[in-house]
C-alpha atoms as a PDB file:
ATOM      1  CA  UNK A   1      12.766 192.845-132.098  1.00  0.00           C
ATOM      2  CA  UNK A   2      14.572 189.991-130.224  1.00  0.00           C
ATOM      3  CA  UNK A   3      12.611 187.072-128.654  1.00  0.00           C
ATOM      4  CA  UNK A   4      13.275 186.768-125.185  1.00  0.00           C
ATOM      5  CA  UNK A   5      13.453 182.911-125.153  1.00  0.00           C
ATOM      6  CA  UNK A   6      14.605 182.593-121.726  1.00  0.00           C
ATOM      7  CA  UNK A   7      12.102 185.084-120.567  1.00  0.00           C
ATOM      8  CA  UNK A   8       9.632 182.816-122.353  1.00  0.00           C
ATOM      9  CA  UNK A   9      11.140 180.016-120.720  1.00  0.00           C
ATOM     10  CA  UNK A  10      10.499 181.164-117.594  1.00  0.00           C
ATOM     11  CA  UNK A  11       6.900 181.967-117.759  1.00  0.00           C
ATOM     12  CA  UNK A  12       6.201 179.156-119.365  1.00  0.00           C
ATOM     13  CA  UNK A  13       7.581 176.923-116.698  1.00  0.00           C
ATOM     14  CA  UNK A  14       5.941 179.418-113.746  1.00  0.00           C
ATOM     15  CA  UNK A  15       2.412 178.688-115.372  1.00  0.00           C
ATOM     16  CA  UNK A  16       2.539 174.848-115.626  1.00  0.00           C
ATOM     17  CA  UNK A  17       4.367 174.465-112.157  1.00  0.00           C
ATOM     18  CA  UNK A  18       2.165 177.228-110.566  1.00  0.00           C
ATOM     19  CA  UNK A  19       4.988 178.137-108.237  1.00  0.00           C
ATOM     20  CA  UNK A  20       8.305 180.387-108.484  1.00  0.00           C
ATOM     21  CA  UNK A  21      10.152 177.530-106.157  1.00  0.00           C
ATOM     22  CA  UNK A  22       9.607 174.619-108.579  1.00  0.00           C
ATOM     23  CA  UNK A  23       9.450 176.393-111.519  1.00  0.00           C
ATOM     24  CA  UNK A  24      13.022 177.197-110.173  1.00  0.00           C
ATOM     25  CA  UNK A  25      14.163 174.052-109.169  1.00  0.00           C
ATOM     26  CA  UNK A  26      13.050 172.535-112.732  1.00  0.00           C
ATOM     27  CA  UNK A  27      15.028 174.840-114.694  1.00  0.00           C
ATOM     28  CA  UNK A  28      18.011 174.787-112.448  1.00  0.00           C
ATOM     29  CA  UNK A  29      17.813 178.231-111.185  1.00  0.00           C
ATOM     30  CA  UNK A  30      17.302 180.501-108.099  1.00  0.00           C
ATOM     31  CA  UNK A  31      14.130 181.906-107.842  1.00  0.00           C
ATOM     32  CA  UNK A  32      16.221 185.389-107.765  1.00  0.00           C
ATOM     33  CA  UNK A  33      17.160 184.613-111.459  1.00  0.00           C
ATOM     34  CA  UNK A  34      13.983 182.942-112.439  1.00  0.00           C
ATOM     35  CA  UNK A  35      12.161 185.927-110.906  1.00  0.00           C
ATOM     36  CA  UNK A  36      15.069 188.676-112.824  1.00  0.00           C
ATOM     37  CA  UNK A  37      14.312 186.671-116.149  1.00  0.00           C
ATOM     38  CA  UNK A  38      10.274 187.506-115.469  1.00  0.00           C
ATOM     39  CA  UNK A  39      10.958 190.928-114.737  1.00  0.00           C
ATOM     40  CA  UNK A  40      12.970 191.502-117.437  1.00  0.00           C
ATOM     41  CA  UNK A  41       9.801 190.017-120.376  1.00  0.00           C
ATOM     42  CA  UNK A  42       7.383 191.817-118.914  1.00  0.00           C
ATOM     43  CA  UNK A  43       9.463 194.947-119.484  1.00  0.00           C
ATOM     44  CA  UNK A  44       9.868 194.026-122.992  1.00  0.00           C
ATOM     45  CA  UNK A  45       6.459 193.520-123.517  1.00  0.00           C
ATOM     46  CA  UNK A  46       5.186 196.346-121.411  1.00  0.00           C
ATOM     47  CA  UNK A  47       2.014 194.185-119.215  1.00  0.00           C
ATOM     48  CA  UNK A  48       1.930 192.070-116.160  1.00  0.00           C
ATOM     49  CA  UNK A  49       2.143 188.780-116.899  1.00  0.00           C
ATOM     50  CA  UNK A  50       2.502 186.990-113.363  1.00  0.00           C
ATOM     51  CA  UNK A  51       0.960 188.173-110.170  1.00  0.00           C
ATOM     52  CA  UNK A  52       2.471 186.795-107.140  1.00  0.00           C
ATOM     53  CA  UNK A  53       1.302 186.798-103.477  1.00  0.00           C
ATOM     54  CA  UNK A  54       2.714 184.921-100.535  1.00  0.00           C
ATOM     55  CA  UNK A  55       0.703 181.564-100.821  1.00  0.00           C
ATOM     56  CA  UNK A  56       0.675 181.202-104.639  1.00  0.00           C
ATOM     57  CA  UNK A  57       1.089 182.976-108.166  1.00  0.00           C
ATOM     58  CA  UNK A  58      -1.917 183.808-110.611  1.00  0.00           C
ATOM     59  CA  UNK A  59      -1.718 184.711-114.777  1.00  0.00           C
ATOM     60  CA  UNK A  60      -2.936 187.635-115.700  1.00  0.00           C
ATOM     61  CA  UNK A  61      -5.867 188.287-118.551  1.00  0.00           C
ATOM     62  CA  UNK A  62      -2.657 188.948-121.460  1.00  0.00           C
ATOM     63  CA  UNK A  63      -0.472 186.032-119.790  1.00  0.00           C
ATOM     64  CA  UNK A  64      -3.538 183.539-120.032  1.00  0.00           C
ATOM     65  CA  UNK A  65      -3.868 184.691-123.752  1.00  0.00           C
ATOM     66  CA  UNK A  66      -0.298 183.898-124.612  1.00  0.00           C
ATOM     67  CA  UNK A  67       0.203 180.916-123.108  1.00  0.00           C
ATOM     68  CA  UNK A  68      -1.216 178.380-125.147  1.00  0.00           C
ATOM     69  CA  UNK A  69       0.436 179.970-128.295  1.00  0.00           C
ATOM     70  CA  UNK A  70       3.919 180.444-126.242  1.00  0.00           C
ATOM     71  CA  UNK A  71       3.808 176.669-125.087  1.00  0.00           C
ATOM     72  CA  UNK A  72       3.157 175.475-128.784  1.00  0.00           C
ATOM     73  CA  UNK A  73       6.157 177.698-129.931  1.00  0.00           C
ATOM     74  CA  UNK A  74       8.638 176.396-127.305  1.00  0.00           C
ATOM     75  CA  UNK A  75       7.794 173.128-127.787  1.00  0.00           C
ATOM     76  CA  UNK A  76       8.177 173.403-131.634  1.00  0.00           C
ATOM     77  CA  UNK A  77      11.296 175.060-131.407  1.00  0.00           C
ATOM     78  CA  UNK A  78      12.365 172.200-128.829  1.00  0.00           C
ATOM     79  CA  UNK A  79      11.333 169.199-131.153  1.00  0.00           C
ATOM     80  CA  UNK A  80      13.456 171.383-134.333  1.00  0.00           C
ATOM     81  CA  UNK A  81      15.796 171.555-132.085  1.00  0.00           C
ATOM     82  CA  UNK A  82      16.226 168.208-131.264  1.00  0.00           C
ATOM     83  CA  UNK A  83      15.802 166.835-134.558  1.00  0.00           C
ATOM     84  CA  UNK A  84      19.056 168.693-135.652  1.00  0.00           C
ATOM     85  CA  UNK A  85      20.611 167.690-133.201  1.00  0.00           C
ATOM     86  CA  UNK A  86      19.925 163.706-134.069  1.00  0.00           C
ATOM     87  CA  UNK A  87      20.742 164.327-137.355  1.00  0.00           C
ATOM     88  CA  UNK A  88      24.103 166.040-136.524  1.00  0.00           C
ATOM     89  CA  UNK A  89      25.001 163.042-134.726  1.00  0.00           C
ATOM     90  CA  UNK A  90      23.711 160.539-137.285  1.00  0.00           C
ATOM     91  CA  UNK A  91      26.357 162.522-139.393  1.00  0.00           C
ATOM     92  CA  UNK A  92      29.303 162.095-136.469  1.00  0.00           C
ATOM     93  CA  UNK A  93      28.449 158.474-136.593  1.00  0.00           C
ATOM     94  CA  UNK A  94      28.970 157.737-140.523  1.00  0.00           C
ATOM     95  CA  UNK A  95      32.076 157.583-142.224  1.00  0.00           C
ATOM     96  CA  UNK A  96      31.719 158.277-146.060  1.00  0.00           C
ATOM     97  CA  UNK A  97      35.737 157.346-147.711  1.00  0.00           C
ATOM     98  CA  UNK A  98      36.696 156.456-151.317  1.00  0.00           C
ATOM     99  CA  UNK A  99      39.202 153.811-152.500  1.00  0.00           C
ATOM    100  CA  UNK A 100      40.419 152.243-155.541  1.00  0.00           C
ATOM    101  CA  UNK A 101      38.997 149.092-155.923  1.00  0.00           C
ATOM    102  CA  UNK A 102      42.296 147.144-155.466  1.00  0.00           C
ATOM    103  CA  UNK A 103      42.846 148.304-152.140  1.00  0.00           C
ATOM    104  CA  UNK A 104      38.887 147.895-150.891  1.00  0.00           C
ATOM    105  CA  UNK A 105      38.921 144.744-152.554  1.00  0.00           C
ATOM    106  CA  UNK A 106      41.889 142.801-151.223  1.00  0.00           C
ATOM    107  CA  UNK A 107      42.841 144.790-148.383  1.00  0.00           C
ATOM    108  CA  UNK A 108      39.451 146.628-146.993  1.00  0.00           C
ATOM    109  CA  UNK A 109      37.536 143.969-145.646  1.00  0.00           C
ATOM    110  CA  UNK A 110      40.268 142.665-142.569  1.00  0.00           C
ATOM    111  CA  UNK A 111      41.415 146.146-142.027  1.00  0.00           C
ATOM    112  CA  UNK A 112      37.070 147.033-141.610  1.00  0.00           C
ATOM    113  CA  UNK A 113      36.803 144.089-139.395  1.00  0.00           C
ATOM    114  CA  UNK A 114      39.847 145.414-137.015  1.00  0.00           C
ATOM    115  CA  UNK A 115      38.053 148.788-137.102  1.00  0.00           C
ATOM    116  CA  UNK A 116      34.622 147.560-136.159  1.00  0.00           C
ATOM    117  CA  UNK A 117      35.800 146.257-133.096  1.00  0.00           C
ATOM    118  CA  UNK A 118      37.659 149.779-132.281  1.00  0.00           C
ATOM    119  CA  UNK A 119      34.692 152.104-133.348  1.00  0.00           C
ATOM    120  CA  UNK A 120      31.206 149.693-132.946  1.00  0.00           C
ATOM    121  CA  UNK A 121      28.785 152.774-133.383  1.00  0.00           C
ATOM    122  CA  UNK A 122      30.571 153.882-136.515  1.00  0.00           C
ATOM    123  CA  UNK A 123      28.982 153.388-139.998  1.00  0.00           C
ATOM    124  CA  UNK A 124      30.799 152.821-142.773  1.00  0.00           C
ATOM    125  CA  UNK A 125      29.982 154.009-146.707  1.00  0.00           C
ATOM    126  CA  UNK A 126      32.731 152.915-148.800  1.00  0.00           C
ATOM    127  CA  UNK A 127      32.857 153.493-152.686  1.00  0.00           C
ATOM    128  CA  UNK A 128      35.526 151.276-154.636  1.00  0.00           C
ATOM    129  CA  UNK A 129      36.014 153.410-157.709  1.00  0.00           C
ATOM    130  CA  UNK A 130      38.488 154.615-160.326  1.00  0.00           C
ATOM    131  CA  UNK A 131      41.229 157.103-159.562  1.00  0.00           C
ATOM    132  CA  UNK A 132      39.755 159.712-161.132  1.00  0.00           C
ATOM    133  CA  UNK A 133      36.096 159.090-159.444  1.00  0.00           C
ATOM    134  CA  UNK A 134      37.893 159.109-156.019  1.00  0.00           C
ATOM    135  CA  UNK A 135      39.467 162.901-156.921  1.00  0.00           C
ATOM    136  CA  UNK A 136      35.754 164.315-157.676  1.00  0.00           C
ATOM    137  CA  UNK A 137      34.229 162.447-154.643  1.00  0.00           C
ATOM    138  CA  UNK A 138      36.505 163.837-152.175  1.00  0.00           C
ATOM    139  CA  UNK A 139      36.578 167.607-154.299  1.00  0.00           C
ATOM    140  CA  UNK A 140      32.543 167.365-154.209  1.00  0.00           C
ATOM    141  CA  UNK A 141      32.271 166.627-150.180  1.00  0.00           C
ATOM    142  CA  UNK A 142      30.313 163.134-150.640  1.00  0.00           C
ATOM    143  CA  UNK A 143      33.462 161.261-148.758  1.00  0.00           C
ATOM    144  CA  UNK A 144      35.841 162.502-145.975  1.00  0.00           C
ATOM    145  CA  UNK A 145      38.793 161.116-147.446  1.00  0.00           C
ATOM    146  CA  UNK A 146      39.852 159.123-150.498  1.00  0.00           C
ATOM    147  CA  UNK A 147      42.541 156.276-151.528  1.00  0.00           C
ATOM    148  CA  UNK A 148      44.082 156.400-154.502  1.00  0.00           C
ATOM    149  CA  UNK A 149      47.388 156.777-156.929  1.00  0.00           C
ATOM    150  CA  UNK A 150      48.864 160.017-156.193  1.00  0.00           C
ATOM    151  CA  UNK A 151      48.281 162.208-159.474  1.00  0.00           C
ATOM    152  CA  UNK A 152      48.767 165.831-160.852  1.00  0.00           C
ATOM    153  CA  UNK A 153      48.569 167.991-157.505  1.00  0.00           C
ATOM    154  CA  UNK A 154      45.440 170.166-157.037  1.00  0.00           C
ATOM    155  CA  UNK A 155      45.691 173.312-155.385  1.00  0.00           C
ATOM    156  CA  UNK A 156      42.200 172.967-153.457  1.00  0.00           C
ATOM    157  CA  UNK A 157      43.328 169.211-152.375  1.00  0.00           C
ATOM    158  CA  UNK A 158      45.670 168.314-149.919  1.00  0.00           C
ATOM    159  CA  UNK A 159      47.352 165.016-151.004  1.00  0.00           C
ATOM    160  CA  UNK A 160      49.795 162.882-148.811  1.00  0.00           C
ATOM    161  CA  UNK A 161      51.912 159.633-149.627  1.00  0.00           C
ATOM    162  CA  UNK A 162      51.360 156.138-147.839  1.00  0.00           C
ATOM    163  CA  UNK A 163      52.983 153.713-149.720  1.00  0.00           C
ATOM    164  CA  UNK A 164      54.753 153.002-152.994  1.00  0.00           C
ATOM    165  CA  UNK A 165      54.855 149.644-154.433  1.00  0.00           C
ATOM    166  CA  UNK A 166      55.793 147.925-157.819  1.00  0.00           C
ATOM    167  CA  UNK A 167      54.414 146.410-160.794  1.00  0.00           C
ATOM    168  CA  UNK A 168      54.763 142.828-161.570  1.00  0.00           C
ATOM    169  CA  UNK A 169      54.449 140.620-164.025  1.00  0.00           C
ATOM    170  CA  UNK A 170      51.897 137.335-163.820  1.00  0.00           C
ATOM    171  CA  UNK A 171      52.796 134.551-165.565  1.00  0.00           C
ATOM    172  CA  UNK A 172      50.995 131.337-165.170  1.00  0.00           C
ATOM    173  CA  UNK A 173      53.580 128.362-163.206  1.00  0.00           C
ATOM    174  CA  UNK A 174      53.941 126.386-166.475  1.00  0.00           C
ATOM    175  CA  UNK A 175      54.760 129.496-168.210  1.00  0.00           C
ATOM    176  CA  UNK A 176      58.872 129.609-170.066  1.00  0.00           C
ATOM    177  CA  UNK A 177      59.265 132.769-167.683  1.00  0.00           C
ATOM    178  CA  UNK A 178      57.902 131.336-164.438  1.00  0.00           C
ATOM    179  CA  UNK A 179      61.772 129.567-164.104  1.00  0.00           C
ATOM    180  CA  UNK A 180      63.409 133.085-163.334  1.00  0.00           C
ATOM    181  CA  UNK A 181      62.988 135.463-160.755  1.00  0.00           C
ATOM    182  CA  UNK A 182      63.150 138.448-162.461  1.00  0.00           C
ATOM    183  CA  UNK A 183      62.454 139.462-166.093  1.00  0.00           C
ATOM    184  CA  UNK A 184      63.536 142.613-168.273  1.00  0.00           C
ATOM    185  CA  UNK A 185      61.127 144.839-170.806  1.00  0.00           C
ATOM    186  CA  UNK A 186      62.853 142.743-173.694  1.00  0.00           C
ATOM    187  CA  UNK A 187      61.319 139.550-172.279  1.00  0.00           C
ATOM    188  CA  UNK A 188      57.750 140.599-173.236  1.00  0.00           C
ATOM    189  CA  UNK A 189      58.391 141.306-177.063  1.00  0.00           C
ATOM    190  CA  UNK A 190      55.619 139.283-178.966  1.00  0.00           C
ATOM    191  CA  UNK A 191      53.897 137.917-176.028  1.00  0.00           C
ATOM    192  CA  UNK A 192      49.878 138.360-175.484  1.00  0.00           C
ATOM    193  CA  UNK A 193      48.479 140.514-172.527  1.00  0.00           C
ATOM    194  CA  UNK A 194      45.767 141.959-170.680  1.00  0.00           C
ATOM    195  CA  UNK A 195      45.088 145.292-169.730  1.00  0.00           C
ATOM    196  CA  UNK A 196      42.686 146.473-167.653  1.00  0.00           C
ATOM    197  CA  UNK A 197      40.797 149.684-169.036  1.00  0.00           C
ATOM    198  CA  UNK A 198      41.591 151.953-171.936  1.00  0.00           C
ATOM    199  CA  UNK A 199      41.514 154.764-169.470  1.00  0.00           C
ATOM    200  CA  UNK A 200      43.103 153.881-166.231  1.00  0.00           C
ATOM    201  CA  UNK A 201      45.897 155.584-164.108  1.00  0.00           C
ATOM    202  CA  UNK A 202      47.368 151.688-164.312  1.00  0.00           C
ATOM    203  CA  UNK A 203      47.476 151.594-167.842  1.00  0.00           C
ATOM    204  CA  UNK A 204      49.471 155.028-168.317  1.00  0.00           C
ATOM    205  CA  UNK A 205      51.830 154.518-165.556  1.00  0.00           C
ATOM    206  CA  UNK A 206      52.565 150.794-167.412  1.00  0.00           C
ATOM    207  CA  UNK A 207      52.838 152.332-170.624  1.00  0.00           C
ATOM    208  CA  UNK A 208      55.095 155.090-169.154  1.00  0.00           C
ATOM    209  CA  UNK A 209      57.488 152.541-167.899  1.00  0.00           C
ATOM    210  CA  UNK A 210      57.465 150.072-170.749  1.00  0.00           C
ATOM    211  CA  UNK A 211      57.983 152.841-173.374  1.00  0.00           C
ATOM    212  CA  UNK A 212      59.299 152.082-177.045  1.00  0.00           C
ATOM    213  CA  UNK A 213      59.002 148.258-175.622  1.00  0.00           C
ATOM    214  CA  UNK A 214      54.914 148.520-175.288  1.00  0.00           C
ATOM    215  CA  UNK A 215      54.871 148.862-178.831  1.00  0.00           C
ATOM    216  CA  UNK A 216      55.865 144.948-179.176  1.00  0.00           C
ATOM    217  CA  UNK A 217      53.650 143.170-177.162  1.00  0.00           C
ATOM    218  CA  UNK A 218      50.258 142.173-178.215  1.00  0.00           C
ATOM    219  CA  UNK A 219      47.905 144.162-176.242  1.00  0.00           C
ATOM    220  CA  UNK A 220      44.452 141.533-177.178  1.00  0.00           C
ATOM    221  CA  UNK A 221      42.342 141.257-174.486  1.00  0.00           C
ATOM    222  CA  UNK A 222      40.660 144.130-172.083  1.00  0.00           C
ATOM    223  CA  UNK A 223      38.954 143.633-168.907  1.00  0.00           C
ATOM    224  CA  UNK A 224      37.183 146.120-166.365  1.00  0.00           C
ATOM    225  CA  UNK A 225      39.561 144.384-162.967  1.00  0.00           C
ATOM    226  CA  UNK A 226      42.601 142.657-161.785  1.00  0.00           C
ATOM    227  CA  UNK A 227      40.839 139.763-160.597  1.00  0.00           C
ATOM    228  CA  UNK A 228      39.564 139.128-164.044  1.00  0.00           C
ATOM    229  CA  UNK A 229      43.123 139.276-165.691  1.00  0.00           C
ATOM    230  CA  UNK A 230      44.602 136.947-163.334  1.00  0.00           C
ATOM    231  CA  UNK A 231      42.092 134.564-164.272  1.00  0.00           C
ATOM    232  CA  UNK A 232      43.176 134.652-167.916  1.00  0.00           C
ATOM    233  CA  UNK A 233      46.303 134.672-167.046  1.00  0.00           C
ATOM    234  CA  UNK A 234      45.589 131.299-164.658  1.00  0.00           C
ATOM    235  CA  UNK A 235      44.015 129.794-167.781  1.00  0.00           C
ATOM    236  CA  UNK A 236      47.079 130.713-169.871  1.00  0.00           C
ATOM    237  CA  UNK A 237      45.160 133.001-172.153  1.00  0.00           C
ATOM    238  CA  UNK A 238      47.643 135.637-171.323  1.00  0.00           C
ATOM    239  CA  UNK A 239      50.235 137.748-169.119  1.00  0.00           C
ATOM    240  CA  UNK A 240      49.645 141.363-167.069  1.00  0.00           C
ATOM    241  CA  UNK A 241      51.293 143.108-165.039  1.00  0.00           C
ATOM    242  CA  UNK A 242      49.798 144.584-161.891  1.00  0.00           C
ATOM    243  CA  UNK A 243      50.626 146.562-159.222  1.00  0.00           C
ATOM    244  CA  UNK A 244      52.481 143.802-156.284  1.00  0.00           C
ATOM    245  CA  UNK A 245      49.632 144.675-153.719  1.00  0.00           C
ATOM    246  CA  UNK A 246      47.092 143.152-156.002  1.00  0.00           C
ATOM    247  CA  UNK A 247      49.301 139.703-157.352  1.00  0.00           C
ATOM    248  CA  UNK A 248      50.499 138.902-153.905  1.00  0.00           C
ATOM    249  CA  UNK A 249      46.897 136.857-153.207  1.00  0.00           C
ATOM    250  CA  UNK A 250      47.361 135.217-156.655  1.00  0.00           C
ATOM    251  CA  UNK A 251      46.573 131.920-156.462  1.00  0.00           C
ATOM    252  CA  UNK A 252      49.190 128.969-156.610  1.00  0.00           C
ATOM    253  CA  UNK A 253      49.338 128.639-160.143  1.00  0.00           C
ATOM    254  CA  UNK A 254      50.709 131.666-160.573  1.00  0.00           C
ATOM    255  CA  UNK A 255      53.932 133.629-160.630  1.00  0.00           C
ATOM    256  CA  UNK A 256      54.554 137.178-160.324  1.00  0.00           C
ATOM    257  CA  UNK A 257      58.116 138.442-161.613  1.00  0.00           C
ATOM    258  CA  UNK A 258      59.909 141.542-160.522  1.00  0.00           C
ATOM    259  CA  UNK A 259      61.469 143.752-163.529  1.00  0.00           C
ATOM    260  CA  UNK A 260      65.147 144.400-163.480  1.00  0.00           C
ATOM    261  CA  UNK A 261      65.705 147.044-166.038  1.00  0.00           C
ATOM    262  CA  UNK A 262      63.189 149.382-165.211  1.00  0.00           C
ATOM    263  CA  UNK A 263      61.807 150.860-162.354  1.00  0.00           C
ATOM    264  CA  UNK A 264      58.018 150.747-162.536  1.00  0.00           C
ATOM    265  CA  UNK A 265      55.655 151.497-159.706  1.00  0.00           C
ATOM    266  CA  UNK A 266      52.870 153.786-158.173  1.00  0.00           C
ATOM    267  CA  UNK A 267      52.741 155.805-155.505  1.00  0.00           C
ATOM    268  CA  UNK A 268      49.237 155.443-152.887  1.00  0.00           C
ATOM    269  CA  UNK A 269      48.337 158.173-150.857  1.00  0.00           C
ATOM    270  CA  UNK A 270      45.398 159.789-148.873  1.00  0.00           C
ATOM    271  CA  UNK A 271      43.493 162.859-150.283  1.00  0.00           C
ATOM    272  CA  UNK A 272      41.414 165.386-148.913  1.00  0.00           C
ATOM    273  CA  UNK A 273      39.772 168.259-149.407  1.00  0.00           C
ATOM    274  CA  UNK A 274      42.002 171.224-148.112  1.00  0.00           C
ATOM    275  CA  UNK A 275      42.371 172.755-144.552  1.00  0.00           C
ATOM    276  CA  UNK A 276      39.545 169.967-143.642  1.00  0.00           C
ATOM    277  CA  UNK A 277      40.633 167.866-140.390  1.00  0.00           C
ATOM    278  CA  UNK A 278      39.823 164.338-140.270  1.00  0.00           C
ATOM    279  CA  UNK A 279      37.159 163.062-138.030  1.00  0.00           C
ATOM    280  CA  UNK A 280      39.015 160.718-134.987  1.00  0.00           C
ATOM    281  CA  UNK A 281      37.161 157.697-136.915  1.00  0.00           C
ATOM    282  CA  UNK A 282      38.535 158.412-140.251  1.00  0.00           C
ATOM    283  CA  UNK A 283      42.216 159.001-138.479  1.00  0.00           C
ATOM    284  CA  UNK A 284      42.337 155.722-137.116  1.00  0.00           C
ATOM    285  CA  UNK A 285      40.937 153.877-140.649  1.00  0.00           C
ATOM    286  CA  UNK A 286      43.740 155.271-142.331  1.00  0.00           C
ATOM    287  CA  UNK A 287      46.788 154.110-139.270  1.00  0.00           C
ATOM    288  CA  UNK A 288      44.847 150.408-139.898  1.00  0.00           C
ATOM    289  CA  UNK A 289      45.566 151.035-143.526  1.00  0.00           C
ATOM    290  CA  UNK A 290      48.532 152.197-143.669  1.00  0.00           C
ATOM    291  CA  UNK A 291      49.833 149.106-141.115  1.00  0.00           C
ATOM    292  CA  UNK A 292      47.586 147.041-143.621  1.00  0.00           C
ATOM    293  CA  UNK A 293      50.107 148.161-145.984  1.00  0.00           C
ATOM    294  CA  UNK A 294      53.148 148.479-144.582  1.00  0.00           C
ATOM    295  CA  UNK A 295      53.112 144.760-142.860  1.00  0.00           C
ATOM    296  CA  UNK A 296      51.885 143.314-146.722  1.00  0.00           C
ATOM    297  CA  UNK A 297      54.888 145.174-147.618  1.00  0.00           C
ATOM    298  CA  UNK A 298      57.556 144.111-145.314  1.00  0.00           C
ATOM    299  CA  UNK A 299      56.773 140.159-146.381  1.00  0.00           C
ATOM    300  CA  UNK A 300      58.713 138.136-148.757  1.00  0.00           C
ATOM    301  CA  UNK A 301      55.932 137.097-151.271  1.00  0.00           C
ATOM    302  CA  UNK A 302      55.679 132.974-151.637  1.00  0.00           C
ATOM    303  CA  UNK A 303      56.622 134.313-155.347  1.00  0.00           C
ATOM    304  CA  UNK A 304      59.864 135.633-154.628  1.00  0.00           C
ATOM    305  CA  UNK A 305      58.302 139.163-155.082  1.00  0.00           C
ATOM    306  CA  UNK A 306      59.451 141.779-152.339  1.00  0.00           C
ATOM    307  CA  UNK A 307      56.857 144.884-152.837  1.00  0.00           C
ATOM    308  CA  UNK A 308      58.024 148.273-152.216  1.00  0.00           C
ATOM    309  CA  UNK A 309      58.816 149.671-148.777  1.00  0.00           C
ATOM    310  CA  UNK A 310      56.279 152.494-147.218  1.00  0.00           C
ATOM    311  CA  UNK A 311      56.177 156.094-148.216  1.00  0.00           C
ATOM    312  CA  UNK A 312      57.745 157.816-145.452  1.00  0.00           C
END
């Protein structure tokens, strides 16, 4: 049986206002509909519920027995109601993204303070992780979108290209190599380095490009981020390369050094689960990013280094 809620409504409303007129006027009807809506649940229900004379309206013996229980209902069903409906826009009002941890750590933090002014009421939950973390986040629903190295294509992902920059070499400024501007895989035979994890989309891509020529440089120390290597390599410890995005805010005593036989770089892009539309807030995130990008980009590094235009 269906539950005339209206109907309900209606009576509801009739009882507590004890008139058809304001009963009426607080639900924003005419009494003809307000008085078609009463009609119509006492039909259903098959008693009387209202009686109504010229000066004023009366319950009957089955309307006073339903009230109290009908008035508890509504007002349950009005509180549910409500609740969902705070916690729908609790969800409007968050933005959940993912982003490799080079990007939310140099780059994140101005492009987040340009966006806080643009969308005030919007929170933000950010995870820096891994390439491969960022995949499952985004495949598992926890964020909207996620920033990373574009990889193997998914068929349940939908996977689009912002920008493609280089790698680099770091060498500290009292380093042999810091007196040229460029440098060739040759250059690195017998020299120490830093890598940063085993299992990173960095390291493959590096050891991709290097080929036979990896096999002659002194792979010694490990560490878990790029900040970390280019403080070995400011201490003279040893050389890495990273992608340009991350050496460009190397400090002064270092040098970053473009390769000139080889042409080694990665590819960022935006992925998402697929045939889901991006909220407005998470649209406008990623045009600050990819400007973020795109202006680092267009600059002429104090090293000498130009990074790699934007994806188009």
């Amino acid at each position: 049986m269906r539950t005339d809620y209206l109907g309900l409504e209606a009576f509801v409303a009739i009882a507590e206002l004890g008139s058809f007129s304001r009963a009426a006027s607080y639900l924003n009807l005419s009494q003809t509909a307000l008085s078609h809506r009463v009609r119509k649940l006492e039909a259903d229900l098959g008693v009387q519920l209202i009686v109504r004379t010229t000066r004023d309206v009366s319950l009957t013996k089955e309307a006073q027995g339903l009230l109290p229980q009908v008035r508890r209902d509504l007002r349950q069903l009005a509180d549910a109601y409500s609740g969902l409906k705070s916690r729908g826009t609790e969800r409007a009002e968050e933005l959940a993204f993912a982003c490799l941890p080079t990007i939310a750590n140099y780059y994140m933090p101005s492009i987040l303070k340009t966006f806080a002014r643009e969308c005030p009421m919007v929170r933000i939950r950010l995870q820096d992780q891994p390439v491969s973390r960022v995949y499952e986040l985004v495949q598992d629903g926890e964020v909207e979108f996620g920033i990373t190295v574009v990889g193997a294509r998914q068929w349940h992902l939908d996977f689009y290209e912002i920008y493609t920059e280089p790698y680099v070499l770091l060498v500290p400024q009292d380093h042999p190599l810091a007196e040229r501007d460029s440098i060739t895989r040759a250059d690195l035979s017998g020299l120490e380095f830093v890598r940063i994890e085993t299992q990173s989309t960095n390291r493959k891509l590096i050891d991709e490009a290097l080929g036979g020529h990896s096999s002659s440089i002194i792979w010694r120390y490990e560490v878990q981020n790029s900040a970390m290597a280019m403080r070995l390599v400011a201490e003279g410890v040893a050389l890495t390369v990273l992608p340009a995005l991350a050496s460009c805010l190397c400090g002064p005593e270092l040098k970053a050094l473009r390769f000139s036989d080889v042409k080694m770089q990665r590819t960022l892009g935006v992925v998402t689960r697929k045939g889901i539309t991006l909220s407005r807030p998470a649209t406008r995130l990623l045009e600050l990013t990819r400007e973020r990008l795109a202006r680092q980009g267009a600059e002429t590094f104090r090293t000498n280094v130009l990074v790699g235009e934007p994806a188009e």
